[in-house]
PDB file of N, CA and C in Angstrom:
ATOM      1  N   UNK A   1       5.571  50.108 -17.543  1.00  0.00           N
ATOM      2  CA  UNK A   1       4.480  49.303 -18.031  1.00  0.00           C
ATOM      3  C   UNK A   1       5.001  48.080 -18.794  1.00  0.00           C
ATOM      4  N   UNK A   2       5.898  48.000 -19.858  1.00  0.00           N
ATOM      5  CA  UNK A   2       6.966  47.119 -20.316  1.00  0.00           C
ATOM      6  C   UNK A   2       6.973  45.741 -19.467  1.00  0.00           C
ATOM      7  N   UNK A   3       8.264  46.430 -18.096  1.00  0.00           N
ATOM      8  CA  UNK A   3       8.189  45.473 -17.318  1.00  0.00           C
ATOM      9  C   UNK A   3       7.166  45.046 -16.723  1.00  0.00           C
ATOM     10  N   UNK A   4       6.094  45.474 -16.484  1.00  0.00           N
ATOM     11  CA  UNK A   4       5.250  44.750 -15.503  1.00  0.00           C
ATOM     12  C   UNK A   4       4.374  43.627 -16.807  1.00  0.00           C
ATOM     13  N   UNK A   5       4.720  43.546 -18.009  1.00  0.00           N
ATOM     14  CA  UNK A   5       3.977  42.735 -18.881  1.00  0.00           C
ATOM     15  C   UNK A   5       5.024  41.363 -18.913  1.00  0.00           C
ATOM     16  N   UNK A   6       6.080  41.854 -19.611  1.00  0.00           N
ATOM     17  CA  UNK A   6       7.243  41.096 -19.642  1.00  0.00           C
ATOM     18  C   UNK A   6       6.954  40.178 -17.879  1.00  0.00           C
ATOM     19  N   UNK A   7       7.059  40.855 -17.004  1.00  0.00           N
ATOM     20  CA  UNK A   7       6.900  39.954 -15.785  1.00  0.00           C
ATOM     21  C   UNK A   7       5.867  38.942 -15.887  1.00  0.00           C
ATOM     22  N   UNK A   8       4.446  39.324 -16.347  1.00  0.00           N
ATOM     23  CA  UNK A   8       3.456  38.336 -16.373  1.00  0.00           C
ATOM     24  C   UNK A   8       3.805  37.464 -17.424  1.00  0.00           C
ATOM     25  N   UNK A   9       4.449  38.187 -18.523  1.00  0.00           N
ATOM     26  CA  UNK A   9       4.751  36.452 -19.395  1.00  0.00           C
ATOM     27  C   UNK A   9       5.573  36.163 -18.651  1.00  0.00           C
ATOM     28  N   UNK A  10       6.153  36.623 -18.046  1.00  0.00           N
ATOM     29  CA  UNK A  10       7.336  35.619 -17.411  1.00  0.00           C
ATOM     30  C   UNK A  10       7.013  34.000 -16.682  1.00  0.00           C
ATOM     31  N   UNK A  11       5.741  34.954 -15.658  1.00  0.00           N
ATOM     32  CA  UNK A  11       4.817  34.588 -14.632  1.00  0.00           C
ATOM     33  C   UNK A  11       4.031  33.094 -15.661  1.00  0.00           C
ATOM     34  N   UNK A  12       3.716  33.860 -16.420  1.00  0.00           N
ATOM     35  CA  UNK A  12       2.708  32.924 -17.266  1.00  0.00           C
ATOM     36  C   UNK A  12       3.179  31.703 -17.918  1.00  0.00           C
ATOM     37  N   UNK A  13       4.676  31.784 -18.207  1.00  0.00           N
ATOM     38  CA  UNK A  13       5.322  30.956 -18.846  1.00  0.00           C
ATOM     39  C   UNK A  13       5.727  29.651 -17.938  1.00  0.00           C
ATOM     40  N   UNK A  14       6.139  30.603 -16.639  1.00  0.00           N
ATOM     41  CA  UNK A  14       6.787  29.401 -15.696  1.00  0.00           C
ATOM     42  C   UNK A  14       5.390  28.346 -15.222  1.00  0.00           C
ATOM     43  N   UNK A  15       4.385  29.192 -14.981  1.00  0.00           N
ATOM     44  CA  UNK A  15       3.217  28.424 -14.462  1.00  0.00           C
ATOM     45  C   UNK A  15       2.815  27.504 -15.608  1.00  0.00           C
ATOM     46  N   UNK A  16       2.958  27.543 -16.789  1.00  0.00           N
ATOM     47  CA  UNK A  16       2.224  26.398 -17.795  1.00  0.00           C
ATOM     48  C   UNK A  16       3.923  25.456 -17.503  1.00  0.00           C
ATOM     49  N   UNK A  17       4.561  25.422 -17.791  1.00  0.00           N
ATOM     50  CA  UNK A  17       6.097  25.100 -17.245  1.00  0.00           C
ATOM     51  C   UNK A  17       6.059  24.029 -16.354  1.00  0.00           C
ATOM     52  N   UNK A  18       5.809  24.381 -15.281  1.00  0.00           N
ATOM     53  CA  UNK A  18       5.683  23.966 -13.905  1.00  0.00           C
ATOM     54  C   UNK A  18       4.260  22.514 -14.157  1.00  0.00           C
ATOM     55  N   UNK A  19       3.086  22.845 -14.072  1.00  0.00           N
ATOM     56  CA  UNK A  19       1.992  22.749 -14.564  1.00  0.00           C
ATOM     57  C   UNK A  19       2.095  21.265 -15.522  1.00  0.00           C
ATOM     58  N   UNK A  20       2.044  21.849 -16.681  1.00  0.00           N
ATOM     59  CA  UNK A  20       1.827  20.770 -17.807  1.00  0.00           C
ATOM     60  C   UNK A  20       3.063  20.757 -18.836  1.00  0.00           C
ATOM     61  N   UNK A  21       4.285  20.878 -18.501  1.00  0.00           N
ATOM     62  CA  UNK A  21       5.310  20.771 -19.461  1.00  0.00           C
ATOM     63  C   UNK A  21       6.494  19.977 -18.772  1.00  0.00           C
ATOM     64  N   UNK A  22       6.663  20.830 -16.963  1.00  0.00           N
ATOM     65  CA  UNK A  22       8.151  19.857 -16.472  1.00  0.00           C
ATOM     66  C   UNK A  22       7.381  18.282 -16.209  1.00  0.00           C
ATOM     67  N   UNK A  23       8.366  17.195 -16.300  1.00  0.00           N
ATOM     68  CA  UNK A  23       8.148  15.908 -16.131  1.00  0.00           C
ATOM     69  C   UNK A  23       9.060  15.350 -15.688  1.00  0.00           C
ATOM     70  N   UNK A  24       9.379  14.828 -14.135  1.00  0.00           N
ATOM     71  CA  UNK A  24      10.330  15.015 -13.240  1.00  0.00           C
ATOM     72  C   UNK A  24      10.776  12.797 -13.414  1.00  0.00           C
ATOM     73  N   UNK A  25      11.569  12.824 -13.319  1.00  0.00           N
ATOM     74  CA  UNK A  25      12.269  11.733 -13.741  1.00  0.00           C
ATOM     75  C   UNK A  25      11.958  10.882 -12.187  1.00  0.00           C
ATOM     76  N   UNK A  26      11.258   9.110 -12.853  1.00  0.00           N
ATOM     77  CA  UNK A  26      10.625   8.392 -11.910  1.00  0.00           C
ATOM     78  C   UNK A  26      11.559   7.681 -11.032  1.00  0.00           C
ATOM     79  N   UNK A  27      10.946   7.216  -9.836  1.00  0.00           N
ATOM     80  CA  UNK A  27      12.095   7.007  -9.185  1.00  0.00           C
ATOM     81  C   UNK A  27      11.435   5.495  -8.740  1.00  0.00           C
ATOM     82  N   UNK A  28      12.675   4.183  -9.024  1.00  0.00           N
ATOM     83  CA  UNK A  28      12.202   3.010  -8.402  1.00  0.00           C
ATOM     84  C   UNK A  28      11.762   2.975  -7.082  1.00  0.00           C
ATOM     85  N   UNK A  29      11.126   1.881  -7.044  1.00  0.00           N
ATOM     86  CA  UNK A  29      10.670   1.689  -5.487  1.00  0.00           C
ATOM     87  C   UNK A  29      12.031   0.708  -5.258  1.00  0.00           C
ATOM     88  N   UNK A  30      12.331   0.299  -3.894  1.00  0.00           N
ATOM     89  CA  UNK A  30      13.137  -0.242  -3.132  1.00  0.00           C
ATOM     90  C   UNK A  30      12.818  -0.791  -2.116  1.00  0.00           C
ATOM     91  N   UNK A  31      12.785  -2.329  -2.763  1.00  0.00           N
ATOM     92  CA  UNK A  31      12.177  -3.539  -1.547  1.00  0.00           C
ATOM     93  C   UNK A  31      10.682  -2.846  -1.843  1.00  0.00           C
ATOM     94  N   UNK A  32      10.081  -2.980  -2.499  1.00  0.00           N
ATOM     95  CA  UNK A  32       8.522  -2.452  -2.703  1.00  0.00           C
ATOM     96  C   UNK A  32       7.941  -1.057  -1.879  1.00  0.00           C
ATOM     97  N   UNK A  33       9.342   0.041  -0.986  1.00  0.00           N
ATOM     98  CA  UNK A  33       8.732   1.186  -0.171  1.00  0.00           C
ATOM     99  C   UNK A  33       9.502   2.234  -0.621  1.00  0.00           C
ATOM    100  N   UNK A  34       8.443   3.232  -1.042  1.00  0.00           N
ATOM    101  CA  UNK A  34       8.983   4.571  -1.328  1.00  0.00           C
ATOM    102  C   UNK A  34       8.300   5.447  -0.329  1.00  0.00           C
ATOM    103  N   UNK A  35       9.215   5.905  -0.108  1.00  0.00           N
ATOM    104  CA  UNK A  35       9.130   7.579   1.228  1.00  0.00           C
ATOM    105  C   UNK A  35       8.543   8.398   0.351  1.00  0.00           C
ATOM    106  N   UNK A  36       7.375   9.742   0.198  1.00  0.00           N
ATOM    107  CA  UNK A  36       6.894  10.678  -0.828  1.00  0.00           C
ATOM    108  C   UNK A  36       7.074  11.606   0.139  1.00  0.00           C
ATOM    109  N   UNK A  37       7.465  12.796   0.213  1.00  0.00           N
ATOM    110  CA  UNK A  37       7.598  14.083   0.752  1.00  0.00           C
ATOM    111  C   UNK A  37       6.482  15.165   0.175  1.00  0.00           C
ATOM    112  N   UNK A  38       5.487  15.594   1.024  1.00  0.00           N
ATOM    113  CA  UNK A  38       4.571  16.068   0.239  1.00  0.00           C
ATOM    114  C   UNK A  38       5.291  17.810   1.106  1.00  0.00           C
ATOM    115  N   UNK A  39       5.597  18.861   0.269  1.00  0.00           N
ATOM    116  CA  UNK A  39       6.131  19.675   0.344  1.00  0.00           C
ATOM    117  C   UNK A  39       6.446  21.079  -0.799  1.00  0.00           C
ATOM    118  N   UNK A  40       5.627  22.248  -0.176  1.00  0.00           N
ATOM    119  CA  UNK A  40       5.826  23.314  -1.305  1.00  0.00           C
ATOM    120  C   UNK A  40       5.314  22.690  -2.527  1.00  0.00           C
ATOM    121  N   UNK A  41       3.872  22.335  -2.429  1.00  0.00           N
ATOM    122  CA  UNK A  41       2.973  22.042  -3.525  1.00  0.00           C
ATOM    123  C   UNK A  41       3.460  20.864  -4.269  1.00  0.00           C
ATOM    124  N   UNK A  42       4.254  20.332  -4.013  1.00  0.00           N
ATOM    125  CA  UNK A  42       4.722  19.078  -4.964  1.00  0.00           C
ATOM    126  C   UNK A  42       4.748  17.795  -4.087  1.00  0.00           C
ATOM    127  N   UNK A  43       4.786  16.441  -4.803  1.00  0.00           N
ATOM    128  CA  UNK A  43       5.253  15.799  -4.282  1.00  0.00           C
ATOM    129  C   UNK A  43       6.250  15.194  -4.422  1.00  0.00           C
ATOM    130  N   UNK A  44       7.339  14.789  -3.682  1.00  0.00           N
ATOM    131  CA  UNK A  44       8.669  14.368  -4.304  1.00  0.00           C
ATOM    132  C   UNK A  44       9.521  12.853  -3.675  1.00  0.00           C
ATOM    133  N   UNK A  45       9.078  11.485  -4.341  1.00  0.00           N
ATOM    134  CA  UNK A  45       9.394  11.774  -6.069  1.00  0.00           C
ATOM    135  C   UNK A  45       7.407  11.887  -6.006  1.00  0.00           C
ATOM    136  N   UNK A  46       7.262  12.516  -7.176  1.00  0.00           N
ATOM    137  CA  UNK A  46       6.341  12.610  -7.961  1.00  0.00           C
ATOM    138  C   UNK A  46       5.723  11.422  -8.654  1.00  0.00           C
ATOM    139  N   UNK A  47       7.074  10.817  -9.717  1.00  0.00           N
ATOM    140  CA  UNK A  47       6.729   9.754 -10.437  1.00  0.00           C
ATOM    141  C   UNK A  47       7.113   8.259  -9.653  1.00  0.00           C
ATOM    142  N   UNK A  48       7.170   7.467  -9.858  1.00  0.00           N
ATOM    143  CA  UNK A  48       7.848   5.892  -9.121  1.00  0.00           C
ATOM    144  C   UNK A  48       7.352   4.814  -9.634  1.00  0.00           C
ATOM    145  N   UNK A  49       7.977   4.301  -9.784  1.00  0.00           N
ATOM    146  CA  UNK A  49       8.403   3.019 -10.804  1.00  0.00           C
ATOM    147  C   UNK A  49       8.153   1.846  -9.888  1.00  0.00           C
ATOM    148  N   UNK A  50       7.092   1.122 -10.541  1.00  0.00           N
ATOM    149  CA  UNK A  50       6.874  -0.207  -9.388  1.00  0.00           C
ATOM    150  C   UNK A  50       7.005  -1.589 -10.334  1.00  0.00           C
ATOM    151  N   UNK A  51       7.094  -2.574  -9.780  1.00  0.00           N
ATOM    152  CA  UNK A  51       6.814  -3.708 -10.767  1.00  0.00           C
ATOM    153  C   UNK A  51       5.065  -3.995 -10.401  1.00  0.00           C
ATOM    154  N   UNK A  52       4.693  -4.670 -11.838  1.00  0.00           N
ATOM    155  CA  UNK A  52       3.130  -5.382 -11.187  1.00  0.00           C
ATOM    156  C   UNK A  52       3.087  -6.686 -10.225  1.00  0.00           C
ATOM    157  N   UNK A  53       2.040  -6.567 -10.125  1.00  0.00           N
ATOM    158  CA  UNK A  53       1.711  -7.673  -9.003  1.00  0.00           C
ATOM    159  C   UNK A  53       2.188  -8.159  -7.576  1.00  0.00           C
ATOM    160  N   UNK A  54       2.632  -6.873  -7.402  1.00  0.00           N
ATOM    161  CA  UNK A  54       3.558  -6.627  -6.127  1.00  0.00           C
ATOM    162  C   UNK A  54       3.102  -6.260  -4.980  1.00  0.00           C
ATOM    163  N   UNK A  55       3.036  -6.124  -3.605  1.00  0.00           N
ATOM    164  CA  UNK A  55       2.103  -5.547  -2.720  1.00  0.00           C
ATOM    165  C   UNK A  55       3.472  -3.840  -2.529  1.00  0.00           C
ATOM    166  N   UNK A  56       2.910  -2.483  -2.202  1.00  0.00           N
ATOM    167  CA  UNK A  56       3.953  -1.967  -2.303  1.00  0.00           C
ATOM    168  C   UNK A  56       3.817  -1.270  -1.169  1.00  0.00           C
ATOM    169  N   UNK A  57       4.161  -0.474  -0.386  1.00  0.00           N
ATOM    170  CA  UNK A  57       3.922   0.582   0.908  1.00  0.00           C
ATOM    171  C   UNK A  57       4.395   1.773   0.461  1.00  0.00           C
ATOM    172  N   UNK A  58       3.887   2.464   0.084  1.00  0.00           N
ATOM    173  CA  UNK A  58       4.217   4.358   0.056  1.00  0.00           C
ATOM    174  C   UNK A  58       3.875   4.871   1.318  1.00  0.00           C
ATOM    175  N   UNK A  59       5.336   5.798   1.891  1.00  0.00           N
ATOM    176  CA  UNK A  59       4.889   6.191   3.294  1.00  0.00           C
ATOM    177  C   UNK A  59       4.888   8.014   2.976  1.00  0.00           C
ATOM    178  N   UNK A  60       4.137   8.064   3.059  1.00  0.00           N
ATOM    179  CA  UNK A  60       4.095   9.966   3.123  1.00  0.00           C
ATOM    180  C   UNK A  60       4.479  10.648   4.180  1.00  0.00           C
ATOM    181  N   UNK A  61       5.466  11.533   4.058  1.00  0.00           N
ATOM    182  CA  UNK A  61       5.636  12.486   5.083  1.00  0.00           C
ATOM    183  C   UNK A  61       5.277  14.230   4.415  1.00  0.00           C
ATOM    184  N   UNK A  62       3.951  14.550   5.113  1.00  0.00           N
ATOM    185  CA  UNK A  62       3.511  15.757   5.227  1.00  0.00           C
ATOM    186  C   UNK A  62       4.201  16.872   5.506  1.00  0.00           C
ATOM    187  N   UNK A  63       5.014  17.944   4.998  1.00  0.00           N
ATOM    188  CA  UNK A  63       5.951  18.999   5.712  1.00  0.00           C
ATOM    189  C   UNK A  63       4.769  20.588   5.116  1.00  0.00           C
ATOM    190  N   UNK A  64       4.167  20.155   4.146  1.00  0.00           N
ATOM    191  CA  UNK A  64       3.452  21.281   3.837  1.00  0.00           C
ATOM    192  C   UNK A  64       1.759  21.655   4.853  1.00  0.00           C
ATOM    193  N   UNK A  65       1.916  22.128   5.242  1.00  0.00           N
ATOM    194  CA  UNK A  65       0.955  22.906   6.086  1.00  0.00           C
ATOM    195  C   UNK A  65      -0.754  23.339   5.574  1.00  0.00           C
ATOM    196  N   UNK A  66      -1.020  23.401   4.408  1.00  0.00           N
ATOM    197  CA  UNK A  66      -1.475  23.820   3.047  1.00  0.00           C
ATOM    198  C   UNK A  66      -2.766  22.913   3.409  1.00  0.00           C
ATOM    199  N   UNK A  67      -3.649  23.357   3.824  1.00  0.00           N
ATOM    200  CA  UNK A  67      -5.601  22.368   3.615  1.00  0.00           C
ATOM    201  C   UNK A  67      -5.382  21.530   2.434  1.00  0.00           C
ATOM    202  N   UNK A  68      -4.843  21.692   1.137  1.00  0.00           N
ATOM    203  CA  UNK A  68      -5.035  21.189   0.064  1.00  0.00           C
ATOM    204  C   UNK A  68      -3.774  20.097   0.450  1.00  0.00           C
ATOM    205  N   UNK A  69      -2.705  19.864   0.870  1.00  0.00           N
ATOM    206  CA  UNK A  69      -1.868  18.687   1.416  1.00  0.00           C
ATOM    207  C   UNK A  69      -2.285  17.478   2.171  1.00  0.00           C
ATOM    208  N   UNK A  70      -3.911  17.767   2.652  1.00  0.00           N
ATOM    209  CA  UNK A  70      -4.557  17.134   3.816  1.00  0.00           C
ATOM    210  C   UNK A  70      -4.803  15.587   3.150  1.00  0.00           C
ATOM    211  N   UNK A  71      -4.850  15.786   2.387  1.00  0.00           N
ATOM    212  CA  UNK A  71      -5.174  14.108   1.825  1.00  0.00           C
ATOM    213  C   UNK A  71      -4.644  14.039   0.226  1.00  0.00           C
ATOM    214  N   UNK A  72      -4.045  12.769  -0.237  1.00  0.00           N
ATOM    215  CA  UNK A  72      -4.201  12.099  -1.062  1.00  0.00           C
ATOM    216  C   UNK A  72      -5.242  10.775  -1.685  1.00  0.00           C
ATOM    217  N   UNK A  73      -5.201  11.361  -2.657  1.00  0.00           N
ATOM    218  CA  UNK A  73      -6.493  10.478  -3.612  1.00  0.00           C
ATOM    219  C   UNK A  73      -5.861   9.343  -4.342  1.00  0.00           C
ATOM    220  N   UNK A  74      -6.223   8.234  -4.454  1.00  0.00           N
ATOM    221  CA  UNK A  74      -5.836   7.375  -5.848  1.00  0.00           C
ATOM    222  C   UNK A  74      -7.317   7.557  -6.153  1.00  0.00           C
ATOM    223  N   UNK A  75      -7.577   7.751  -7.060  1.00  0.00           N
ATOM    224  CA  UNK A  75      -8.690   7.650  -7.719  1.00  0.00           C
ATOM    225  C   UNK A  75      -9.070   6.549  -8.651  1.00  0.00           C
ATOM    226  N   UNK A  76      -8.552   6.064  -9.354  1.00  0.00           N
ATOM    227  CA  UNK A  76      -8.436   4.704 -10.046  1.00  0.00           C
ATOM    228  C   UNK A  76      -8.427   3.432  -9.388  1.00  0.00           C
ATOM    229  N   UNK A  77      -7.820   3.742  -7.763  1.00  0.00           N
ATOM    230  CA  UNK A  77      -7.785   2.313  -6.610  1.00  0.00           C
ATOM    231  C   UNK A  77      -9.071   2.635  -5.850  1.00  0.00           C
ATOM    232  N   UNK A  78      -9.174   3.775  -5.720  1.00  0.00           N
ATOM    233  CA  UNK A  78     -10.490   3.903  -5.031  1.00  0.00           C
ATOM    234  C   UNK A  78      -9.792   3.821  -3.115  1.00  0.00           C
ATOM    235  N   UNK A  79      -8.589   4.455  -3.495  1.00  0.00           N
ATOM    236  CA  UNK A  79      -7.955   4.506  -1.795  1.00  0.00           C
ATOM    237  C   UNK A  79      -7.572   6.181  -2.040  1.00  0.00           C
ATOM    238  N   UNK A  80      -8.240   7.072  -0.592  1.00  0.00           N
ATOM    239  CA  UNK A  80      -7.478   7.930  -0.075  1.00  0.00           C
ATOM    240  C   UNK A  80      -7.061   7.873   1.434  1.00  0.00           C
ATOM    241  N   UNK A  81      -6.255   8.950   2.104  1.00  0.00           N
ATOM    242  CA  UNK A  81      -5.357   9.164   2.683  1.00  0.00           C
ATOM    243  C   UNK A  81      -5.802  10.519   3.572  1.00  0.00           C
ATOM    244  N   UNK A  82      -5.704  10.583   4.416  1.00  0.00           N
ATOM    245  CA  UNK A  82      -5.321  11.860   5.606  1.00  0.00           C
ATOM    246  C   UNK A  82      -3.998  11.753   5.711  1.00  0.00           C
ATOM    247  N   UNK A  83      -3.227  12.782   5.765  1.00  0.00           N
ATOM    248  CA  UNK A  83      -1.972  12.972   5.885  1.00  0.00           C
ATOM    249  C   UNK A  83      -1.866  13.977   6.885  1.00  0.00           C
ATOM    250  N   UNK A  84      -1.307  13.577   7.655  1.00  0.00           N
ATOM    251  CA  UNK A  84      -0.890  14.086   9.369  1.00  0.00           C
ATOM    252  C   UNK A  84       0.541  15.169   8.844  1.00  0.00           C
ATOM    253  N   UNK A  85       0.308  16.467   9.005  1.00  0.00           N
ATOM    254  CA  UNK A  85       1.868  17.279   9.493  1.00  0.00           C
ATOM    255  C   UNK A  85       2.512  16.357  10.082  1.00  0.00           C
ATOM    256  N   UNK A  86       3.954  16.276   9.384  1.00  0.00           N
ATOM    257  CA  UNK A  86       5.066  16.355   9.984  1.00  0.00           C
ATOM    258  C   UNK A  86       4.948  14.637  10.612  1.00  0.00           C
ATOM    259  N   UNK A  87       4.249  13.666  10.064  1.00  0.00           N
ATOM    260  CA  UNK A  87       4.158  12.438  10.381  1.00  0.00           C
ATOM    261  C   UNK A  87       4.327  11.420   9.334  1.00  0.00           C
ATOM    262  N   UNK A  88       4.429  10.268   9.408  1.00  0.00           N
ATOM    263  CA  UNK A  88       4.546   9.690   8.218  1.00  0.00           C
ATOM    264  C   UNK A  88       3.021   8.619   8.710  1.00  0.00           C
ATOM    265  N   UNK A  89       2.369   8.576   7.344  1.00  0.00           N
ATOM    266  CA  UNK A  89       1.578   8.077   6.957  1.00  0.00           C
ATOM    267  C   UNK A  89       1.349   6.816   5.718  1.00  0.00           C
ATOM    268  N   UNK A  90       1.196   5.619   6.148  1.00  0.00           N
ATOM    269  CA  UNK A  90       1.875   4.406   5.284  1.00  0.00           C
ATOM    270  C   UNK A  90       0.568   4.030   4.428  1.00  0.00           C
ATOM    271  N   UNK A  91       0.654   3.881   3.066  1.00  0.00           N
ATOM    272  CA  UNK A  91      -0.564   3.752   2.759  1.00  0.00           C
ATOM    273  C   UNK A  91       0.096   1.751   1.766  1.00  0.00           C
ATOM    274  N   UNK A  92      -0.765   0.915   1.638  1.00  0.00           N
ATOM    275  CA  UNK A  92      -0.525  -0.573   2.143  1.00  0.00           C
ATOM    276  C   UNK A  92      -1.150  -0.575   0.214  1.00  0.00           C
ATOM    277  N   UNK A  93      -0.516  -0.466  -0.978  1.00  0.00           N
ATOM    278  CA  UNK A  93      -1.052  -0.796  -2.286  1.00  0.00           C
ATOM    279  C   UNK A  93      -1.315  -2.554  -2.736  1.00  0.00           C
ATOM    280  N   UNK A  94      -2.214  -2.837  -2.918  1.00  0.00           N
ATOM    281  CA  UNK A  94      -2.396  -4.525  -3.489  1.00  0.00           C
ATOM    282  C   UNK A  94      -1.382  -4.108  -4.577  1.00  0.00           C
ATOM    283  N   UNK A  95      -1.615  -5.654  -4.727  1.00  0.00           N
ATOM    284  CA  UNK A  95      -0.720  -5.737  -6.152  1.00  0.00           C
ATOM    285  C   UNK A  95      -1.257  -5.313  -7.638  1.00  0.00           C
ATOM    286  N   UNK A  96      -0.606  -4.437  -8.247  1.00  0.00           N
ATOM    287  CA  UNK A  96      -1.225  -3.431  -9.192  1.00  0.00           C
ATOM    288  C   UNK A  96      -0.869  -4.630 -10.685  1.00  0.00           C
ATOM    289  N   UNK A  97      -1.765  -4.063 -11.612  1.00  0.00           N
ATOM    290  CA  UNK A  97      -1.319  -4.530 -13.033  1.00  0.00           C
ATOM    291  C   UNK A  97      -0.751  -3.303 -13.810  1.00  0.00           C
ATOM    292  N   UNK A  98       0.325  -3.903 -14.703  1.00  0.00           N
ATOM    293  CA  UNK A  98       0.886  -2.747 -15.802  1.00  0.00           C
ATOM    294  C   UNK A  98      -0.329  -1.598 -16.096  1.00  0.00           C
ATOM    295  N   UNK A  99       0.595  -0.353 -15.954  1.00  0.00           N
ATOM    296  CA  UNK A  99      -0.299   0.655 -16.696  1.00  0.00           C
ATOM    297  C   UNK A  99       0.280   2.123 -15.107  1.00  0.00           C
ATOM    298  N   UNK A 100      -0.287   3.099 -15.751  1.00  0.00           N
ATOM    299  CA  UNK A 100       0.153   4.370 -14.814  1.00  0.00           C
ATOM    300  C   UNK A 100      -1.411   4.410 -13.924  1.00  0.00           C
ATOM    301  N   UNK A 101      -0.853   5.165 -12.851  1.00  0.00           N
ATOM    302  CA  UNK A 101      -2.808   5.327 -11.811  1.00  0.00           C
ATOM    303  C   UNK A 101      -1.906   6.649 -10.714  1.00  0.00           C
ATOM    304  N   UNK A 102      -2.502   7.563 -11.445  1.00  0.00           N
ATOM    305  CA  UNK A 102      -2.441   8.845 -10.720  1.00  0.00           C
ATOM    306  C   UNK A 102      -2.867   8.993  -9.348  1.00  0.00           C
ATOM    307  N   UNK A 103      -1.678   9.823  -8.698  1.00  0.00           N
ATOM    308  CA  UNK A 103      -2.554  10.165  -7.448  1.00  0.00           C
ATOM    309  C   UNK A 103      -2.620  11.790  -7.156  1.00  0.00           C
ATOM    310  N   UNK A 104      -3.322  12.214  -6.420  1.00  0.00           N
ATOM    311  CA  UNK A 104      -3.116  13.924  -6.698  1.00  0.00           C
ATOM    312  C   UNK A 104      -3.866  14.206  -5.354  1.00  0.00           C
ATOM    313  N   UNK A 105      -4.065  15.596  -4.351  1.00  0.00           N
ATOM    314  CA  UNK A 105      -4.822  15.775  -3.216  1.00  0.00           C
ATOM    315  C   UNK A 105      -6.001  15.888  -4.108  1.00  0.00           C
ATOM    316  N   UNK A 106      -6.683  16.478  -2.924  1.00  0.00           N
ATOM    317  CA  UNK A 106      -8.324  16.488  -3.408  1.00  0.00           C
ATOM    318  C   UNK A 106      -8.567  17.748  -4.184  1.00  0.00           C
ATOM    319  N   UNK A 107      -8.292  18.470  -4.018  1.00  0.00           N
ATOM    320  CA  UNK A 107      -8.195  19.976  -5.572  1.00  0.00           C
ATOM    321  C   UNK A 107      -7.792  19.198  -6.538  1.00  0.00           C
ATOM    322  N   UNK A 108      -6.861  18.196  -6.542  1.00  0.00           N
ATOM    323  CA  UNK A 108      -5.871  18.095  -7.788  1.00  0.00           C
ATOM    324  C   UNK A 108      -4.698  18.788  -8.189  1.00  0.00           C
ATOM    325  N   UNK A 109      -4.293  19.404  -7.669  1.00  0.00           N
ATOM    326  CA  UNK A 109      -3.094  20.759  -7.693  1.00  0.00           C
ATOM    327  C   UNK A 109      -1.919  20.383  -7.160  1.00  0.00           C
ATOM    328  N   UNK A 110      -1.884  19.263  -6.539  1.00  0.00           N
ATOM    329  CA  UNK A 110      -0.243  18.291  -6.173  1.00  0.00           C
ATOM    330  C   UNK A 110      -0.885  17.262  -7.161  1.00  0.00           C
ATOM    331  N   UNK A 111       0.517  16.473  -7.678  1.00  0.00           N
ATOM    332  CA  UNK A 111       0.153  15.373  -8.765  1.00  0.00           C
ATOM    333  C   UNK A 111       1.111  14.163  -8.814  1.00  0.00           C
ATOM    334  N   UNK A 112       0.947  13.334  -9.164  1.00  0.00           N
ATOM    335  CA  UNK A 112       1.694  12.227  -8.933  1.00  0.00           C
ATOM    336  C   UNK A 112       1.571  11.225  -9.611  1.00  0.00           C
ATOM    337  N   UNK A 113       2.081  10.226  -9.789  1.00  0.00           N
ATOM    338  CA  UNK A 113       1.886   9.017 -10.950  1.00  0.00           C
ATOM    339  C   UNK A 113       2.867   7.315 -10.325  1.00  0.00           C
ATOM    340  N   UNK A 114       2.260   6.507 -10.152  1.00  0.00           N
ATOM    341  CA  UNK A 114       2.822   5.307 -10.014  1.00  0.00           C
ATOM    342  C   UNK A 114       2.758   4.875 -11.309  1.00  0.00           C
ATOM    343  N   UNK A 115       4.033   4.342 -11.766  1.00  0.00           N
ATOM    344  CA  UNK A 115       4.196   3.881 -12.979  1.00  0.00           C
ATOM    345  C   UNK A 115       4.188   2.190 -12.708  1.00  0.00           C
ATOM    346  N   UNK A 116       3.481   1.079 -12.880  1.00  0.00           N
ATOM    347  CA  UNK A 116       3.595   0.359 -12.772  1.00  0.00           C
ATOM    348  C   UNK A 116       3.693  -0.701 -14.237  1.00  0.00           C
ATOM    349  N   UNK A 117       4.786  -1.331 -14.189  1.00  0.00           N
ATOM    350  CA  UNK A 117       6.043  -2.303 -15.025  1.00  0.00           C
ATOM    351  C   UNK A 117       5.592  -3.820 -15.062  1.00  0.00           C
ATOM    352  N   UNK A 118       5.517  -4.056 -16.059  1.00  0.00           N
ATOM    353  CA  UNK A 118       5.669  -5.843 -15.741  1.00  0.00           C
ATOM    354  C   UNK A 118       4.526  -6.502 -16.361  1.00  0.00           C
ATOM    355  N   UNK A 119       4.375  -7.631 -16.283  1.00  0.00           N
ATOM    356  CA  UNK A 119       2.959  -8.440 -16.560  1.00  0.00           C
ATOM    357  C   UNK A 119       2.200  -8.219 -15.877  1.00  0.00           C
ATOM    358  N   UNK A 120       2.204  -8.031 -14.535  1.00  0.00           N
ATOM    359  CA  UNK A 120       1.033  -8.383 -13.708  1.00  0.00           C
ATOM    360  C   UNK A 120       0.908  -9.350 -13.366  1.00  0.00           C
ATOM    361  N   UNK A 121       0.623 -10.010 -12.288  1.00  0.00           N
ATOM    362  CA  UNK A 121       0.119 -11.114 -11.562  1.00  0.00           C
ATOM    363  C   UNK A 121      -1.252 -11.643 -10.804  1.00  0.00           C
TER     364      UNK A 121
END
């Protein structure tokens, strides 16, 4: 009985962990295009570093199988996404102003963040 408690904190710990504590280190864009791997509930990179006023291309490649992988949201741009298995899918960003604009599927349960840098234009 011990162990099977000890397991759920275990359980319980990694999931707030995972969740709302790890914060995975952002990754520049290059020439304004980042590749996102949407895969085993995450997306990777997660975070990405843009300058403002830039036009940028994020291309998604789908490997997770998962109904909830089926689309990405920006919610703040007011752009989503169908994401094709195993295809890459290019989504075309205007030029953003300083400040972060989340993207996440439609549950919300994959998560993501464009960090966007700069003045703005």
């Amino acid at each position: 009985m011990i162990i099977i408690n000890l397991l759920g904190l275990l359980l319980i710990a990694l999931i707030a962990w995972w969740f709302w504590i790890y914060k995975p280190d952002a990754v520049l864009a290059d020439k304004n295009t980042v590749t996102v791997v949407v895969d085993n509930g995450i997306y990777e990179p997660a975070k990405i570093r843009l300058a403002a006023g830039q036009n940028t291309t994020l291309r998604f490649l789908r490997k997770d199988p998962s109904p909830c992988a089926a689309t990405v949201v920006f919610a703040d741009l007011e752009i989503s996404a169908e994401l094709p298995v195993n295809k890459y899918q290019e989504i075309n960003l205007p030029p953003l102003a300083a400040g972060e604009y989340p993207f996440t599927c439609q549950m919300q349960m994959y998560r993501g963040a464009l960090i966007v840098e700069g003045n703005g234009g």
